[in-house]
Protein backbone atom coordinates (compact mmCIF):
# COMPACT_ATOMS: atom_id res chain seq x y z
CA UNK A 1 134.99 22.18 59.97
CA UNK A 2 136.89 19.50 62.29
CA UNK A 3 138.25 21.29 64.96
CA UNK A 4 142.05 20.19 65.54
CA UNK A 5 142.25 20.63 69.42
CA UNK A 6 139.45 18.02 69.58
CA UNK A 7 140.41 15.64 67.59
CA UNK A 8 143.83 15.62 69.77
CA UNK A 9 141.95 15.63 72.84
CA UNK A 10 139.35 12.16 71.60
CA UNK A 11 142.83 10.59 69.88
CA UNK A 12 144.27 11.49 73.69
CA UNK A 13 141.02 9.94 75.06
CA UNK A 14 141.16 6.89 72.74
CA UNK A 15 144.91 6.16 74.56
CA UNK A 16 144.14 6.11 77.64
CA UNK A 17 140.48 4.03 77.13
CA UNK A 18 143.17 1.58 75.11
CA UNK A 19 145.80 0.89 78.07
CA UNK A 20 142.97 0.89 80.56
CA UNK A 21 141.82 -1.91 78.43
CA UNK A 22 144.96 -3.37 78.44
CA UNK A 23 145.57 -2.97 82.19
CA UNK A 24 142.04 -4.34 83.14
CA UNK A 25 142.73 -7.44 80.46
CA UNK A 26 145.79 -8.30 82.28
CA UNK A 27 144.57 -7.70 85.67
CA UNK A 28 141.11 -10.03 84.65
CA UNK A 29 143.61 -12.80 83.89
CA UNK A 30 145.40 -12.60 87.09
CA UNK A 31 142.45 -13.05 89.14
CA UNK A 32 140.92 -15.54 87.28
CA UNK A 33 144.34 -17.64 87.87
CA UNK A 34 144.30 -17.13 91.06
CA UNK A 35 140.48 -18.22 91.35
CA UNK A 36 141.01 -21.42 89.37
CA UNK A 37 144.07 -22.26 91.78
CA UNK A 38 141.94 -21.88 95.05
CA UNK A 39 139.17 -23.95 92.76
CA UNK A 40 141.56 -26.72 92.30
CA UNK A 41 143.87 -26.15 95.72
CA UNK A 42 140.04 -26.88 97.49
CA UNK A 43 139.12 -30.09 95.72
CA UNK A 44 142.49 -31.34 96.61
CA UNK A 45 142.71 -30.18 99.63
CA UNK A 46 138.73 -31.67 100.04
CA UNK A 47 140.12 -35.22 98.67
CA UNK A 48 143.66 -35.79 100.72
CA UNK A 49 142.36 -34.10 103.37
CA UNK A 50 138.81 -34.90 103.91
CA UNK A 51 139.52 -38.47 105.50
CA UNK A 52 142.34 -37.47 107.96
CA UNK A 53 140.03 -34.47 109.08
CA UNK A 54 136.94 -37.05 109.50
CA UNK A 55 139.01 -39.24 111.29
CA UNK A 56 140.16 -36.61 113.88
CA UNK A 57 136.32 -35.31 114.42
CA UNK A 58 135.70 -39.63 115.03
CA UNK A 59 138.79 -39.26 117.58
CA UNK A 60 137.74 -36.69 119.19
CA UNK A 61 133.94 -38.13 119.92
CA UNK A 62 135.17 -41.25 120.43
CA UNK A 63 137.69 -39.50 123.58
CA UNK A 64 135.10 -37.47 125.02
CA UNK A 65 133.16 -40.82 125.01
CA UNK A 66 136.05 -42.23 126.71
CA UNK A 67 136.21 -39.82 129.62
CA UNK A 68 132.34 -39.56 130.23
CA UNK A 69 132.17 -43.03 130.75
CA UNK A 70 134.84 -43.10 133.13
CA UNK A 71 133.89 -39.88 134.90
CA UNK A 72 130.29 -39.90 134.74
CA UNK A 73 130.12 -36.53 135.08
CA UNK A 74 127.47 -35.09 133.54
CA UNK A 75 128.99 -32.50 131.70
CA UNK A 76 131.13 -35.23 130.45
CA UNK A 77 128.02 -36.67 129.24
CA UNK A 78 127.11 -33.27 127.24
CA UNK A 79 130.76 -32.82 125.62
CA UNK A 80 130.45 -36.58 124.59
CA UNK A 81 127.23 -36.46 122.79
CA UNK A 82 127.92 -33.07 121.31
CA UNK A 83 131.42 -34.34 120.11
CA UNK A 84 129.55 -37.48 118.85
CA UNK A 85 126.98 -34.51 116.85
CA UNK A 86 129.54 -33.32 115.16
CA UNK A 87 130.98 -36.24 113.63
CA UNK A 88 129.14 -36.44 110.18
CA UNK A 89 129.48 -38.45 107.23
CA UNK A 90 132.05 -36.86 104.77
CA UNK A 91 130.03 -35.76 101.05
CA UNK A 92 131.66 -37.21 98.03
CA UNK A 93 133.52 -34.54 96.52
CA UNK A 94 130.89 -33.73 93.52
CA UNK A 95 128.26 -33.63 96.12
CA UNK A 96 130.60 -31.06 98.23
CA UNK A 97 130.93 -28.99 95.02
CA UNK A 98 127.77 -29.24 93.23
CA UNK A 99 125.90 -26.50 92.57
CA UNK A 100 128.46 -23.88 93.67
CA UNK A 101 128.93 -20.89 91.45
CA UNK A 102 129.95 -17.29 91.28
CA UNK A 103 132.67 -14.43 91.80
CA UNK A 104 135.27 -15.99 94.43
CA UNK A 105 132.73 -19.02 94.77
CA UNK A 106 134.29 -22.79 94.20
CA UNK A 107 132.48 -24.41 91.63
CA UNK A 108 134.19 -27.26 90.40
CA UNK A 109 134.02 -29.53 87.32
CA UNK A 110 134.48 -33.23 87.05
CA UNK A 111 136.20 -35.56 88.92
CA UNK A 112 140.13 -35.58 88.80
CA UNK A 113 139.62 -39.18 87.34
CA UNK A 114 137.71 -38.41 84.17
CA UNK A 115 135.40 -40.67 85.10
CA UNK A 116 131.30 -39.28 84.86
CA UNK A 117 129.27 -39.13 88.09
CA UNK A 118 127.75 -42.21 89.73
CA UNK A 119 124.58 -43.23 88.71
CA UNK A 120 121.65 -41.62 89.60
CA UNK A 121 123.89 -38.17 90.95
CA UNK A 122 123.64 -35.08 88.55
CA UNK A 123 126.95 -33.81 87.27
CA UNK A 124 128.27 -30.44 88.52
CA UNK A 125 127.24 -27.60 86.14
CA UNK A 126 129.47 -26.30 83.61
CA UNK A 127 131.33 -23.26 84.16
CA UNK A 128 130.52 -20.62 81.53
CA UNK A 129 133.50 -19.13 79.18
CA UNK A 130 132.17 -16.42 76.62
CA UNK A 131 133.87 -16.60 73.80
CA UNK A 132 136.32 -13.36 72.48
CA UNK A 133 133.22 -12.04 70.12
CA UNK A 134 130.91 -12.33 73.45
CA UNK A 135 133.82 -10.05 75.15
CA UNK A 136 133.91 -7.60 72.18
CA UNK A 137 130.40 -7.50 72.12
CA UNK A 138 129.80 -6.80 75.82
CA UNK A 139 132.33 -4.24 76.02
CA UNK A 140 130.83 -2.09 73.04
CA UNK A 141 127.35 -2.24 74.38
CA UNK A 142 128.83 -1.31 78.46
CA UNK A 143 130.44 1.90 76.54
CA UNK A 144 127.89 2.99 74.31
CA UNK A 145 124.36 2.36 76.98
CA UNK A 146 125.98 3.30 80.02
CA UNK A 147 123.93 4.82 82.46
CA UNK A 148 126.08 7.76 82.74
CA UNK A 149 125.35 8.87 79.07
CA UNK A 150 121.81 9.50 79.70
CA UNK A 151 120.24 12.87 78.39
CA UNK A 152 117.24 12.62 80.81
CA UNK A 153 115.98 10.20 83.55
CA UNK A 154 114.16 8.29 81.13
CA UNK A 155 116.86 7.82 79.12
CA UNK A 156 118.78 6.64 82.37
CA UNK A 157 116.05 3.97 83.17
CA UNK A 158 116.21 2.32 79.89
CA UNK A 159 119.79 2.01 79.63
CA UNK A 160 119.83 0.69 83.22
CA UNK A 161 117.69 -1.73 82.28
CA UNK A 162 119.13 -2.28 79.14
CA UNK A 163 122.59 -3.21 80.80
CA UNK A 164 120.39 -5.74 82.78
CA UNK A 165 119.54 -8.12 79.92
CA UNK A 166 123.56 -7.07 78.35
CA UNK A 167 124.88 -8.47 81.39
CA UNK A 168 122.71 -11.32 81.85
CA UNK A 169 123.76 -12.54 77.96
CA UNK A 170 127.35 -12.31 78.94
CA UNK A 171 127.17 -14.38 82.59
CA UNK A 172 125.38 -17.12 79.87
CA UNK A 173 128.06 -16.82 77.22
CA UNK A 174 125.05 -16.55 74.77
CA UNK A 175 127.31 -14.87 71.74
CA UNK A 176 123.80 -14.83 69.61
CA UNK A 177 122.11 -12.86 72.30
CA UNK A 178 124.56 -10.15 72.83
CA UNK A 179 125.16 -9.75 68.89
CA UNK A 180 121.08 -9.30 68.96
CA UNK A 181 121.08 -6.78 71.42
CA UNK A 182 124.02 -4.94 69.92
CA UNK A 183 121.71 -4.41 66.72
CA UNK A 184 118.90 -3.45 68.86
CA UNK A 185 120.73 -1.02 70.72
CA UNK A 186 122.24 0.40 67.49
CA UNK A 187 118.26 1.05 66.13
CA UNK A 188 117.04 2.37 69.55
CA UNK A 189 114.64 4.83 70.07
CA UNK A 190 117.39 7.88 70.54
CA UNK A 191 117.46 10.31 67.60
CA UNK A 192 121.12 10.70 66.17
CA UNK A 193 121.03 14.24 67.33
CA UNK A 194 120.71 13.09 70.92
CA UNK A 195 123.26 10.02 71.05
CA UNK A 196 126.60 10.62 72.90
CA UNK A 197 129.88 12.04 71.07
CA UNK A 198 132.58 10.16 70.88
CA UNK A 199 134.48 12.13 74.03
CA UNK A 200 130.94 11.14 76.20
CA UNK A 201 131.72 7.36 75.08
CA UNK A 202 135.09 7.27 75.84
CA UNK A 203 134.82 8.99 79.38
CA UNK A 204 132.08 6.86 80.51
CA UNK A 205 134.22 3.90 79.21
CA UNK A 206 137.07 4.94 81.28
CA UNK A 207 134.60 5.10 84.49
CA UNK A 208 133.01 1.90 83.88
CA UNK A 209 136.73 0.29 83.74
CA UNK A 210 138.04 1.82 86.58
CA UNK A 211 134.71 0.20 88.28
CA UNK A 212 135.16 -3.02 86.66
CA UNK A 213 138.72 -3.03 88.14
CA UNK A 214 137.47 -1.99 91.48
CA UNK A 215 135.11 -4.66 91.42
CA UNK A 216 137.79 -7.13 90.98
CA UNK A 217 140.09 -6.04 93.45
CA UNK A 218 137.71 -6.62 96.03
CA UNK A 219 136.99 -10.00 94.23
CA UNK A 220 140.70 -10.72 94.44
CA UNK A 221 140.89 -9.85 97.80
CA UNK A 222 138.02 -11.79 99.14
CA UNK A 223 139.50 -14.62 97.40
CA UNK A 224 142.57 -14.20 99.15
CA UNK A 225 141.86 -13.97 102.17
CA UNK A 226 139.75 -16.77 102.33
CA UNK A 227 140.86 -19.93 104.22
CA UNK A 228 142.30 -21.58 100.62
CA UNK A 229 143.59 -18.31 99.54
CA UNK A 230 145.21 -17.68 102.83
CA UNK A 231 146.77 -21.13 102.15
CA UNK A 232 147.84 -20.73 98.68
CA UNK A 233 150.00 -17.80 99.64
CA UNK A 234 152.09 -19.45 102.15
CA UNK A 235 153.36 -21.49 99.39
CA UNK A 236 152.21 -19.94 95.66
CA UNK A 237 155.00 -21.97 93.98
CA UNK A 238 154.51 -25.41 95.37
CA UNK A 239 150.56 -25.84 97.19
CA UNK A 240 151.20 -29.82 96.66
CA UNK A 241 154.37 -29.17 98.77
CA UNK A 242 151.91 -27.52 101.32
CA UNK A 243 149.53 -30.37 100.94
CA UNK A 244 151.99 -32.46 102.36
CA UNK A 245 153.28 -30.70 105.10
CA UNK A 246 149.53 -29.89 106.37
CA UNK A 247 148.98 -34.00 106.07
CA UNK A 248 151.91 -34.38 108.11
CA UNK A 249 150.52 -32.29 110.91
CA UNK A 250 147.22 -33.73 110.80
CA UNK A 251 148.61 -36.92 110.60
CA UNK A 252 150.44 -36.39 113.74
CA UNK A 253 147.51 -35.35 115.65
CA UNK A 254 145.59 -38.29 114.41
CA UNK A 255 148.46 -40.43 116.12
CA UNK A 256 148.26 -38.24 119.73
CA UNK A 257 144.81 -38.33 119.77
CA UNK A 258 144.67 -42.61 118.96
CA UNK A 259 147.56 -42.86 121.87
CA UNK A 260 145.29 -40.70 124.47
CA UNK A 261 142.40 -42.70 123.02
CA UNK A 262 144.12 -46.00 123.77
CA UNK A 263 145.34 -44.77 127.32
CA UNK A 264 141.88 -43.82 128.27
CA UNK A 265 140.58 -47.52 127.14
CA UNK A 266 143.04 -48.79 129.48
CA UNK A 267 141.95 -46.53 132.40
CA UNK A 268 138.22 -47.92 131.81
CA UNK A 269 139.14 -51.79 131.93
């Protein structure tokens, strides 16, 4: 016999797993805008940028150059040959953003050109996007092997290590794999008797998305208040606007620093 007040409570349980779902979805695709937009607010900041900076680190050496040979002090000397240290060749953009992966990392792809990298340089890698099935997938096999449904410890160490290999398919976007390991999950070792009701599913489901979601909030916030991030938020609606005005102020110092540059050339002859 079905008892009524538990079927209410699961259909109950099934609601709230449901707009979890939703709210996590939603929340997923607000940080992952925001990521991209530091990813792309970095490479252009890296490319308009990059120059004016370099030339203000060559100003700078080439001042404290100025005044140590017209001092001779030696701790003109050090500041000069430090300032001259720090003054290093700028990396091409795909060499500044190869390699570079991960949550709130900056990978990049290609260059804004469509053009393919130089010869002899390896392009950046490409970023992984699992496909809706992958997604599906890797959400039925977090709710039905999490950890927190184990009967026993042993039980507990295989699904750990279970959710190991489930979430090392899904970083990979290998569709094939998780689809694999959703049929060898389904003919696993635990008896019928023994496998979670539906209420156990759904309330470890609910934990592991209120996890996930914690996770990203830190993500988010990490992201945020990063030095791009930081940036992005003085002017969400309009970062090429903020571009601009950031050039302008560099651009200004560039022309102080070549005036006191020029003054201290005259001092020397």
């Amino acid at each position: 016999m079905t008892n009524p007040e538990a079927d209410e409570a699961v259909q109950r349980l099934e609601q709230a797993v449901r707009a979890a779902e939703q709210a996590l979805i939603e929340f997923e695709i607000a940080v992952e805008t925001f990521r991209v937009e530091v990813e792309n607010f970095s490479r252009l900041h890296h490319q308009r940028l990059g120059p004016v900076y370099a030339r203000l680190d060559e100003l700078d050496a080439l001042i404290a150059e100025a005044v140590a040979a017209r001092t001779g002090d030696p701790e003109d000397i050090r500041r000069a040959r430090e300032a001259r240290g720090s003054v290093l060749p700028m990396p091409d953009v795909d060499e500044l953003f190869h390699g570079w992966s991960g949550a709130g990392s900056r990978a990049s792809g290609g260059g804004d050109s469509g053009a393919g990298p130089a010869s002899g340089e390896r392009p950046p890698p490409e970023r992984v996007r699992p496909t809706e099935e992958a997604r599906r997938l890797y959400r039925e096999l977090a709710r039905k092997a999490h950890p927190d449904l184990a009967r026993d410890e042993a039980d507990r160490e295989r699904r750990g290590d279970f959710i190991v290999r489930v979430n090392a398919a899904y970083a990979a976007g290998d569709e094939d794999g998780l689809r694999a390991l959703a049929d060898e999950w389904a003919a696993g070792p635990v008896p019928p008797e023994l496998r979670p009701s539906r209420a156990e599913e759904l309330y470890a489901r609910l934990e592991w998305l209120a996890q996930r979601k914690e996770m990203l909030a830190d993500w988010a916030a990490e992201l945020e208040s990063g030095a791009i991030g930081s940036m992005i938020k003085l002017a969400p609606d309009d970062p090429d606007r903020l571009l601009d005005e950031i050039a302008e102020q560099l651009l200004a110092q560039v022309a102080e620093k070549e005036t006191r540059l020029a003054s201290l050339g005259r001092q020397v002859q």
